[in-house]
N, C-alpha and C. Protein backbone atom coordinates (compact mmCIF):
# COMPACT_ATOMS: atom_id res chain seq x y z
N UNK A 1 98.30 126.59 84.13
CA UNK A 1 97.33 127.09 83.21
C UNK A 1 96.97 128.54 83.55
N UNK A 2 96.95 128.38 84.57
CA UNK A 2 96.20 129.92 85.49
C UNK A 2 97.66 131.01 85.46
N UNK A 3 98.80 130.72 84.82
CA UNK A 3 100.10 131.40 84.70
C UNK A 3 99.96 131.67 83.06
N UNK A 4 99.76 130.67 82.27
CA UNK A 4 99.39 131.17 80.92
C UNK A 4 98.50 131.69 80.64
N UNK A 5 97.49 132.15 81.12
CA UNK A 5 96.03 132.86 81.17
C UNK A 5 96.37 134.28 81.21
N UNK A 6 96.79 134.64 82.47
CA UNK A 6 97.67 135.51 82.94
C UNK A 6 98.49 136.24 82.24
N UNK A 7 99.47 135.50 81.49
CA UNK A 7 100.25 135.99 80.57
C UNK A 7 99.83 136.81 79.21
N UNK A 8 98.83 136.55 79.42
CA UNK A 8 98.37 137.40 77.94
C UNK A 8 97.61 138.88 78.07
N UNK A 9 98.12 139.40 77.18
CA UNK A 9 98.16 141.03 77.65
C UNK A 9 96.60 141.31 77.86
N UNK A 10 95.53 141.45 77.06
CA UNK A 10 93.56 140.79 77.57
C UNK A 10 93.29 139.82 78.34
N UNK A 11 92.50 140.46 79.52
CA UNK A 11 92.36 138.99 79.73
C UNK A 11 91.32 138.57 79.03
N UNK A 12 90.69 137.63 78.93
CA UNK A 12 89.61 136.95 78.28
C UNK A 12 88.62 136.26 79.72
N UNK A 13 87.53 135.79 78.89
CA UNK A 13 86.39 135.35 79.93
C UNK A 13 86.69 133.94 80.89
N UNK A 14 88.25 133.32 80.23
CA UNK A 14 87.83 132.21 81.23
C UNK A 14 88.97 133.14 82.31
N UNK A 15 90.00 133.31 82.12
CA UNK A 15 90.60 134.12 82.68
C UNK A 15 90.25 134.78 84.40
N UNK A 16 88.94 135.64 83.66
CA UNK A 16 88.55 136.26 85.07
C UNK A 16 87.16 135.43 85.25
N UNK A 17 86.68 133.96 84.85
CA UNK A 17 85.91 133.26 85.43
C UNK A 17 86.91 132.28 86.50
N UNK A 18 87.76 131.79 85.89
CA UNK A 18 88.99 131.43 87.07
C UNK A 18 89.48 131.96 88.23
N UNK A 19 89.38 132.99 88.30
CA UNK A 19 90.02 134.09 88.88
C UNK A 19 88.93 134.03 89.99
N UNK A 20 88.02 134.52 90.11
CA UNK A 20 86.76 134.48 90.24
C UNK A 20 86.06 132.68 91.57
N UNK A 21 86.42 132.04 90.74
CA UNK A 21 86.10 130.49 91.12
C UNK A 21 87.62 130.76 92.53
N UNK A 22 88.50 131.39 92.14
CA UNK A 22 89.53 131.12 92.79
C UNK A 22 89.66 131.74 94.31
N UNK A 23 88.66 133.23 94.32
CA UNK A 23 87.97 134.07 95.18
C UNK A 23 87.14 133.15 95.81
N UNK A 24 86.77 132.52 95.51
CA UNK A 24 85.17 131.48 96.11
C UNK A 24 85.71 130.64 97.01
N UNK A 25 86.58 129.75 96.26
CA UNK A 25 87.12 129.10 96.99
C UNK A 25 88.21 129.56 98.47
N UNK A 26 88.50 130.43 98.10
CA UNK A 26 89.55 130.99 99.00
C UNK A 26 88.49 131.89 100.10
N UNK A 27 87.53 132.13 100.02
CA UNK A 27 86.83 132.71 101.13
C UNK A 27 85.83 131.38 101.34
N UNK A 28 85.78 130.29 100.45
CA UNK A 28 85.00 129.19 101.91
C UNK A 28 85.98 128.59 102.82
N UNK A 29 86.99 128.72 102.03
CA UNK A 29 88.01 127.82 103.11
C UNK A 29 88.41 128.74 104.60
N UNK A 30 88.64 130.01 104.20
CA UNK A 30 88.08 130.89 105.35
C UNK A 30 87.27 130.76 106.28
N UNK A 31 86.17 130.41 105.73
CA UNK A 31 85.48 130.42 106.54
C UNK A 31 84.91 129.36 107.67
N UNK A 32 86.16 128.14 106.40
CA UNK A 32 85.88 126.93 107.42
C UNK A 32 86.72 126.74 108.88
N UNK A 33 87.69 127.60 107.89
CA UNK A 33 88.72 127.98 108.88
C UNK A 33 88.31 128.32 110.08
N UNK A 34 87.75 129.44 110.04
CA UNK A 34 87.32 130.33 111.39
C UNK A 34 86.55 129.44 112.20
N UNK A 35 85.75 128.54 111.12
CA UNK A 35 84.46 127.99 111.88
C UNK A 35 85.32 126.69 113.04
N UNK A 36 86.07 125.95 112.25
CA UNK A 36 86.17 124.43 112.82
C UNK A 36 87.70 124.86 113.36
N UNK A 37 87.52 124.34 114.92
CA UNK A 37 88.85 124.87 115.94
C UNK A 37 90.26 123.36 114.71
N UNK A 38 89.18 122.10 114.46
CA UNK A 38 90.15 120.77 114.23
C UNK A 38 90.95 121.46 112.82
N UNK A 39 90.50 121.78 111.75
CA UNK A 39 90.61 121.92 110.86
C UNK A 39 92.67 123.18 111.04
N UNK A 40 91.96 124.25 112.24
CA UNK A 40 93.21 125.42 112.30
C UNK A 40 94.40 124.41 112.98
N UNK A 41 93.96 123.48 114.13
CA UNK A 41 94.76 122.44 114.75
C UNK A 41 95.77 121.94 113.56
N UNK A 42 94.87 121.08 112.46
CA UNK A 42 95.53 120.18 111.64
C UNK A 42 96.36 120.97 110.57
N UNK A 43 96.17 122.14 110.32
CA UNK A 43 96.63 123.00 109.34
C UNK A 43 98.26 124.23 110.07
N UNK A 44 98.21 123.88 111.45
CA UNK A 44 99.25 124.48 111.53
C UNK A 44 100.06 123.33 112.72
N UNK A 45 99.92 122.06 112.51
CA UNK A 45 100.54 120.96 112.82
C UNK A 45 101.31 120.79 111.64
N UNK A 46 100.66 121.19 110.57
CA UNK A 46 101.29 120.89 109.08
C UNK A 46 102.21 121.69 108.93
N UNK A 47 102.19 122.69 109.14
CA UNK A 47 103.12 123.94 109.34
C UNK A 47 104.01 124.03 110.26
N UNK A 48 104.11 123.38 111.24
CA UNK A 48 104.97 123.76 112.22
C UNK A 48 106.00 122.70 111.67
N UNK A 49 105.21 121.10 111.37
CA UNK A 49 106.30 120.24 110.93
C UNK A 49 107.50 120.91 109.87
N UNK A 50 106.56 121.23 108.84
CA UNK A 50 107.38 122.21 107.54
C UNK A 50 108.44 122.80 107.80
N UNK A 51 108.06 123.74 109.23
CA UNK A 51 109.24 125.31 109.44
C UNK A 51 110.27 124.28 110.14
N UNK A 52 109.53 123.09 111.21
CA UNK A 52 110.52 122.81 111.92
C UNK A 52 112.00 122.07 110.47
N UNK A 53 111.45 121.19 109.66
CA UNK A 53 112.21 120.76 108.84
C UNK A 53 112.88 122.04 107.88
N UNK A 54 112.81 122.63 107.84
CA UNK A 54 113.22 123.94 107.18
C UNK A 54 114.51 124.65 107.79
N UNK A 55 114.02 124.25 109.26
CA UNK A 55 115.13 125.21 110.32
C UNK A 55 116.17 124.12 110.46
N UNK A 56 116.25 122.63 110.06
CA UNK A 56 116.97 121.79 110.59
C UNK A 56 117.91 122.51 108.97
N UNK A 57 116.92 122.07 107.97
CA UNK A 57 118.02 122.42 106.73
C UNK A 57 118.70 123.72 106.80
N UNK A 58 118.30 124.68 107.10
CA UNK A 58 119.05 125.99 107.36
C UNK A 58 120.50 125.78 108.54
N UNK A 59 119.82 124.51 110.07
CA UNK A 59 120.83 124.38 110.71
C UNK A 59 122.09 123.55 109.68
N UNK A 60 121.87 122.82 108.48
CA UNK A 60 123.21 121.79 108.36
C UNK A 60 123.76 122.81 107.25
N UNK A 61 122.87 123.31 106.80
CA UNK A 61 123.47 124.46 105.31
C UNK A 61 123.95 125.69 105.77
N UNK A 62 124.30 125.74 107.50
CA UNK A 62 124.84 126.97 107.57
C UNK A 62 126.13 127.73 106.65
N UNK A 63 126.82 126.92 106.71
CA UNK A 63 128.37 127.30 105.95
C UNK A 63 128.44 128.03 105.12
N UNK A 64 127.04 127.42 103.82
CA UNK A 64 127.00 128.56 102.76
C UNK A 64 125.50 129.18 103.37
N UNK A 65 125.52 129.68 104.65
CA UNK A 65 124.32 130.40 104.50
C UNK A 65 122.61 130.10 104.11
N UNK A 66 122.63 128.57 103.98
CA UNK A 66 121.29 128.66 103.57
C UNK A 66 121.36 128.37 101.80
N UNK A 67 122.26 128.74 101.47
CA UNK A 67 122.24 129.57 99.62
C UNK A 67 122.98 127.91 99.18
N UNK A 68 122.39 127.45 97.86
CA UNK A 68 123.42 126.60 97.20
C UNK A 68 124.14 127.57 95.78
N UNK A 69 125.37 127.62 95.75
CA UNK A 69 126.09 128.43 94.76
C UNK A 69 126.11 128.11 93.92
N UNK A 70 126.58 126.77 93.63
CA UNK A 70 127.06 125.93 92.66
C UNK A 70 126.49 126.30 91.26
N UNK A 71 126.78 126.98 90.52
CA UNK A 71 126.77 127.30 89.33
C UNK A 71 125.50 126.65 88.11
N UNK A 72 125.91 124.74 87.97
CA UNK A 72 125.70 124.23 87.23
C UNK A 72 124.72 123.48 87.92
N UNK A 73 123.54 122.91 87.17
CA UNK A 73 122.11 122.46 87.02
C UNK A 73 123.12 120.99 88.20
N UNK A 74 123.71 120.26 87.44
CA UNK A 74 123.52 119.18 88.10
C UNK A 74 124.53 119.24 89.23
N UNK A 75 125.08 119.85 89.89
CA UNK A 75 126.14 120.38 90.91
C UNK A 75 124.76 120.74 92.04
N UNK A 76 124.38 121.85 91.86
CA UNK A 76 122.68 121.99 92.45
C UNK A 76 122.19 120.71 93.15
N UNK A 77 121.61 119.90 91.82
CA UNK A 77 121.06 118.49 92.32
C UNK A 77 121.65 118.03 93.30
N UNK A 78 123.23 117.35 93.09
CA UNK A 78 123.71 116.89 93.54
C UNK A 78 123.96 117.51 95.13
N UNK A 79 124.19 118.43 95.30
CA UNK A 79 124.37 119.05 96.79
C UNK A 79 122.76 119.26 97.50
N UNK A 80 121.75 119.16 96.37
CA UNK A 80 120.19 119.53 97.22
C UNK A 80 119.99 117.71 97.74
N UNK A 81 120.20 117.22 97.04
CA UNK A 81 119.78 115.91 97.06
C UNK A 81 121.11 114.87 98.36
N UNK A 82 122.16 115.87 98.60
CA UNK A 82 123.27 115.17 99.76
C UNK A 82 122.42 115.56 100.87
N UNK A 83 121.94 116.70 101.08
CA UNK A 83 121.35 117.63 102.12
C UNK A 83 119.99 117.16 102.43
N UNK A 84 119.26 116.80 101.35
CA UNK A 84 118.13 115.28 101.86
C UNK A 84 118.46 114.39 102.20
N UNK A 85 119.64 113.79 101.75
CA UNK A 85 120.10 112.49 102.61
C UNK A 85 120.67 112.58 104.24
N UNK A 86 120.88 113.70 104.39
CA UNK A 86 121.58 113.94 105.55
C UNK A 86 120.55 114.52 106.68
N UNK A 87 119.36 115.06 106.31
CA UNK A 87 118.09 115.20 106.75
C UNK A 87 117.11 113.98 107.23
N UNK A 88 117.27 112.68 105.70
CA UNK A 88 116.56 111.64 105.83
C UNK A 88 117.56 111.18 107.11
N UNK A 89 119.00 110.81 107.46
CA UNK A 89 119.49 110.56 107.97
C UNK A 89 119.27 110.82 109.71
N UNK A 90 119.32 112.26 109.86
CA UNK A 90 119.10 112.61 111.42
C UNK A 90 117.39 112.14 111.76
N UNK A 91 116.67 112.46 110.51
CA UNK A 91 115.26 112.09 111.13
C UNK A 91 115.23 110.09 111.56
N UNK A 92 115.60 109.48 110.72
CA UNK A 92 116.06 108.07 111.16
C UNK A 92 116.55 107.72 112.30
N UNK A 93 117.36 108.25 112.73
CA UNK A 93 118.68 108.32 113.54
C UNK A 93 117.51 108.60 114.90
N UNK A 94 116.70 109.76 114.82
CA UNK A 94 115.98 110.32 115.73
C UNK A 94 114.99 109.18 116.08
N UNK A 95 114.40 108.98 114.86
CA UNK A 95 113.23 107.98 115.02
C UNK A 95 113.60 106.80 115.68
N UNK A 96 114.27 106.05 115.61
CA UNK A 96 115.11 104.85 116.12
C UNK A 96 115.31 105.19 117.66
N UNK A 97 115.87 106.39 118.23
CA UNK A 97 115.96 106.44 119.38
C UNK A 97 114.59 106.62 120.09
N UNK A 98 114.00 107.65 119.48
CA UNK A 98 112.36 107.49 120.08
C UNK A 98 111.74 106.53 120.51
N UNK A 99 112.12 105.65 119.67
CA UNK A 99 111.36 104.18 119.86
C UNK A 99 112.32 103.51 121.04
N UNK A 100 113.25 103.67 120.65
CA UNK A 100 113.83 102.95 122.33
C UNK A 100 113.78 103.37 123.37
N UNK A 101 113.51 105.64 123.78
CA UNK A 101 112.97 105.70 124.86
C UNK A 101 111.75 105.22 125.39
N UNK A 102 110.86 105.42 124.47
CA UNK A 102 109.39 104.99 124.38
C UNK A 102 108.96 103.49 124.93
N UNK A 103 110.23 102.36 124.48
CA UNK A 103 110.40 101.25 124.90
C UNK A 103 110.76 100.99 126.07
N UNK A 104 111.74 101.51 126.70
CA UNK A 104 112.14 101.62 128.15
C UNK A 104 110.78 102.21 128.53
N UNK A 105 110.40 103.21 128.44
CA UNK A 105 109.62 103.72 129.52
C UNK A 105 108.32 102.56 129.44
N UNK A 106 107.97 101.97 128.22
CA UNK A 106 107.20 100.68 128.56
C UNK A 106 107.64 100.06 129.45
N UNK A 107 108.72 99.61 129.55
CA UNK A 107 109.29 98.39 129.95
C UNK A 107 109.04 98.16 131.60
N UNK A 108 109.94 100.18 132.12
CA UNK A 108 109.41 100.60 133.57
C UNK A 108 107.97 100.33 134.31
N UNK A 109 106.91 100.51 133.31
CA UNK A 109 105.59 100.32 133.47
C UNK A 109 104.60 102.08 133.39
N UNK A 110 105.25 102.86 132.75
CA UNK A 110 105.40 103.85 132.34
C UNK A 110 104.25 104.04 131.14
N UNK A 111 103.32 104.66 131.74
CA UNK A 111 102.20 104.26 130.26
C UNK A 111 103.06 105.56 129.11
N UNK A 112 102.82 105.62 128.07
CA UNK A 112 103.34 105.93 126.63
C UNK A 112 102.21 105.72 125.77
N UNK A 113 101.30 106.35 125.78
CA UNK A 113 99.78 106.58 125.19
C UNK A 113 100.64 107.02 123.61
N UNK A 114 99.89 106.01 122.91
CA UNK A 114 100.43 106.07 120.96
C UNK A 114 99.95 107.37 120.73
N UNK A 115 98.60 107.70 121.22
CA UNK A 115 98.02 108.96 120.56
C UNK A 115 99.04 110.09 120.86
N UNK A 116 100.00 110.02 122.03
CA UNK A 116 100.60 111.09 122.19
C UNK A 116 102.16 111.23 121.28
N UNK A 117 102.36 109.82 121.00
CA UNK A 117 103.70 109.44 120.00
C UNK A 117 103.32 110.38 118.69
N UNK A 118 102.18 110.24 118.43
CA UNK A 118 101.80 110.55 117.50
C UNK A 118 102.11 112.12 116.77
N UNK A 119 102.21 113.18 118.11
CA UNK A 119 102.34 114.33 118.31
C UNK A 119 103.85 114.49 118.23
N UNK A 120 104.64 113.45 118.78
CA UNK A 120 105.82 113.70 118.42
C UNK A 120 106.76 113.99 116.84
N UNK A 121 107.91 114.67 116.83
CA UNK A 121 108.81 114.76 115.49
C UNK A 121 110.15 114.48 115.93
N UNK A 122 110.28 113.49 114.79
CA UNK A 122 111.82 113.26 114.91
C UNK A 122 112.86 113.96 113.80
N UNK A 123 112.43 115.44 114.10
CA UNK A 123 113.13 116.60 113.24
C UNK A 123 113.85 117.51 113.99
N UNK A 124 113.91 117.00 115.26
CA UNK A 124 115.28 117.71 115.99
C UNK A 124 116.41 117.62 116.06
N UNK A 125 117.29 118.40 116.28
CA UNK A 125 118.56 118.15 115.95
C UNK A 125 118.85 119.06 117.26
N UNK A 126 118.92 119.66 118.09
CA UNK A 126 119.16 120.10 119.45
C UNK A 126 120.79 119.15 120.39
N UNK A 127 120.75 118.12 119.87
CA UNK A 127 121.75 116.78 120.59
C UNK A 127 122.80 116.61 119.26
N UNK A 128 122.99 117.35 118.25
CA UNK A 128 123.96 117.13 117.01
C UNK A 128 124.86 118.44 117.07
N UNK A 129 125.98 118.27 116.77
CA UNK A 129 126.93 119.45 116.55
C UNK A 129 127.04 118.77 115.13
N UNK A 130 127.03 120.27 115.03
CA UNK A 130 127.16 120.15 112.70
C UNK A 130 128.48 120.68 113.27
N UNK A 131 129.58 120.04 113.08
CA UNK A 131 130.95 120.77 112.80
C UNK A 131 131.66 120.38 111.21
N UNK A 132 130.74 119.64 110.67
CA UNK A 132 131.03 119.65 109.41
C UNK A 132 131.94 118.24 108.87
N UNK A 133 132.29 118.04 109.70
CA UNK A 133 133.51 117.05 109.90
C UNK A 133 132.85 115.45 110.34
N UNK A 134 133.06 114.15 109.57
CA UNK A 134 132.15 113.01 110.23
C UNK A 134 134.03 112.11 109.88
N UNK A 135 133.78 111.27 110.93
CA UNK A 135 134.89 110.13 111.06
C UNK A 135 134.71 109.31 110.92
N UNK A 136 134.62 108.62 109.17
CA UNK A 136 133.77 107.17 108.83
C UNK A 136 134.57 106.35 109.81
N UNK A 137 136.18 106.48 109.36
CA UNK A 137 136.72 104.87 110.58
C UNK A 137 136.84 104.77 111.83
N UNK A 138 136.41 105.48 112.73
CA UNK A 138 135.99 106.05 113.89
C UNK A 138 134.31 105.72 114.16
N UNK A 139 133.82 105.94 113.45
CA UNK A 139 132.58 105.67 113.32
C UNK A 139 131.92 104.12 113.24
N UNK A 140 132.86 103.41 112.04
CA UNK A 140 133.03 101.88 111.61
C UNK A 140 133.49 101.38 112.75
N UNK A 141 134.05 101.82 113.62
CA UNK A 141 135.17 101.13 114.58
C UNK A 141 133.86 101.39 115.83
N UNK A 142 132.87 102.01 116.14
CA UNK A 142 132.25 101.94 116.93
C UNK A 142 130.71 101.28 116.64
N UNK A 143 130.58 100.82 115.93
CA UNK A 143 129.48 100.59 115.72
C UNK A 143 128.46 100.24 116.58
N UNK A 144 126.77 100.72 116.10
CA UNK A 144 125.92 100.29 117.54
C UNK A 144 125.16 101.35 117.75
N UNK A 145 124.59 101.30 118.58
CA UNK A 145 123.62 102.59 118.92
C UNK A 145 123.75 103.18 120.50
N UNK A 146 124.84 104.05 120.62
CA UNK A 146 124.88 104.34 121.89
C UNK A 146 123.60 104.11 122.70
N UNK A 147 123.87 104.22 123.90
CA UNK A 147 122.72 103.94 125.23
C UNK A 147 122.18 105.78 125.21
N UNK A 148 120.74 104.97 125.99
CA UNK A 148 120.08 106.37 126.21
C UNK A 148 120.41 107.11 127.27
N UNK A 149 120.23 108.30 126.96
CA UNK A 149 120.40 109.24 127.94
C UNK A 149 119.50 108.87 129.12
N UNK A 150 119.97 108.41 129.99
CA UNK A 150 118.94 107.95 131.36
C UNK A 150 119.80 108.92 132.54
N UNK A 151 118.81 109.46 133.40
CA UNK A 151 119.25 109.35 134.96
C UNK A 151 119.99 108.47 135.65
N UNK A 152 120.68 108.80 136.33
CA UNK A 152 121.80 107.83 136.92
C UNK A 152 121.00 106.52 137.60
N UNK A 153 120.01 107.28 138.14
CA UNK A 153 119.26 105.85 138.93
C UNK A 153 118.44 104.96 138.05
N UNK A 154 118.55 105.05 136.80
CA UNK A 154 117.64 103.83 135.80
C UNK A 154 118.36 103.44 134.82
N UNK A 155 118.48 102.17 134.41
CA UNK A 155 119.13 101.82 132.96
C UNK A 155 118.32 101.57 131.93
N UNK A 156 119.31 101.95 131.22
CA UNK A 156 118.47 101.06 129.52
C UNK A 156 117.92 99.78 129.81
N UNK A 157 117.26 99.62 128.48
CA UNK A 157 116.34 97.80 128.57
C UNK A 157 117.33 97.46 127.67
């Protein structure tokens, strides 16, 4: 609405009463900002998640740079929407293992405080080589969830 308002060569009164309301708002939130330490906490927890998922998609879309080319509307879709699946995929993949270190280290007697799980993201990709290349029957033929990365002196549960 506030783009069609805009668009017109006068502005008119709701125009710059919007405009206006939009100033107001944007300097209380300022100011809540400044005021409340929880509020800057929760607002760039939100943000860090964002960039971190951002940098994973930039890591698998290197090839073309970041850029989708593809010409046509549904070519687009189709390659934005593989690149979510393959995102939904590593974050799964991640999450699943979390929970089984998290489980072992229960198991040890290892406290694992939830509030601190909580802080965790399973939006890393640091342990993946994108070489572009996946080996479904290689893959089929292994099935399972490899073991965790442990120290020599402890095993998996």
């Amino acid at each position: 609405m506030l783009r069609k308002l805009a668009a017109y060569e006068r502005q008119n009164q709701l125009d710059v009463a919007l405009q206006e309301i939009g100033k107001i708002e944007r300097t209380l939130f300022m100011l809540d900002w400044l005021e409340n330490p929880d509020l800057r906490r929760r607002c760039h927890a939100g943000l860090n998640n964002s960039e971190q998922r951002h940098a994973l998609t930039q890591a698998i879309y290197t090839f073309r740079q970041g850029r989708i080319i593809d010409r046509s509307h549904e070519a687009q879709q189709y390659r934005a929407s593989g690149l979510n699946l393959v995102i939904a995929a590593i974050v799964y993949w991640n999450t699943i293992y979390m929970d089984a270190a998290a489980q072992h280290l229960r198991s040890t007697s290892v406290a694992v405080p939830d509030d601190l799980l909580a802080h965790t993201s399973p939006v890393g990709w640091e342990h993946i080589a994108f070489s572009g290349d996946f080996l479904w029957d290689r893959a089929a033929a292994s099935a399972g969830r490899k073991a965790l990365n442990l120290p020599p002196d402890s095993r998996a549960a």
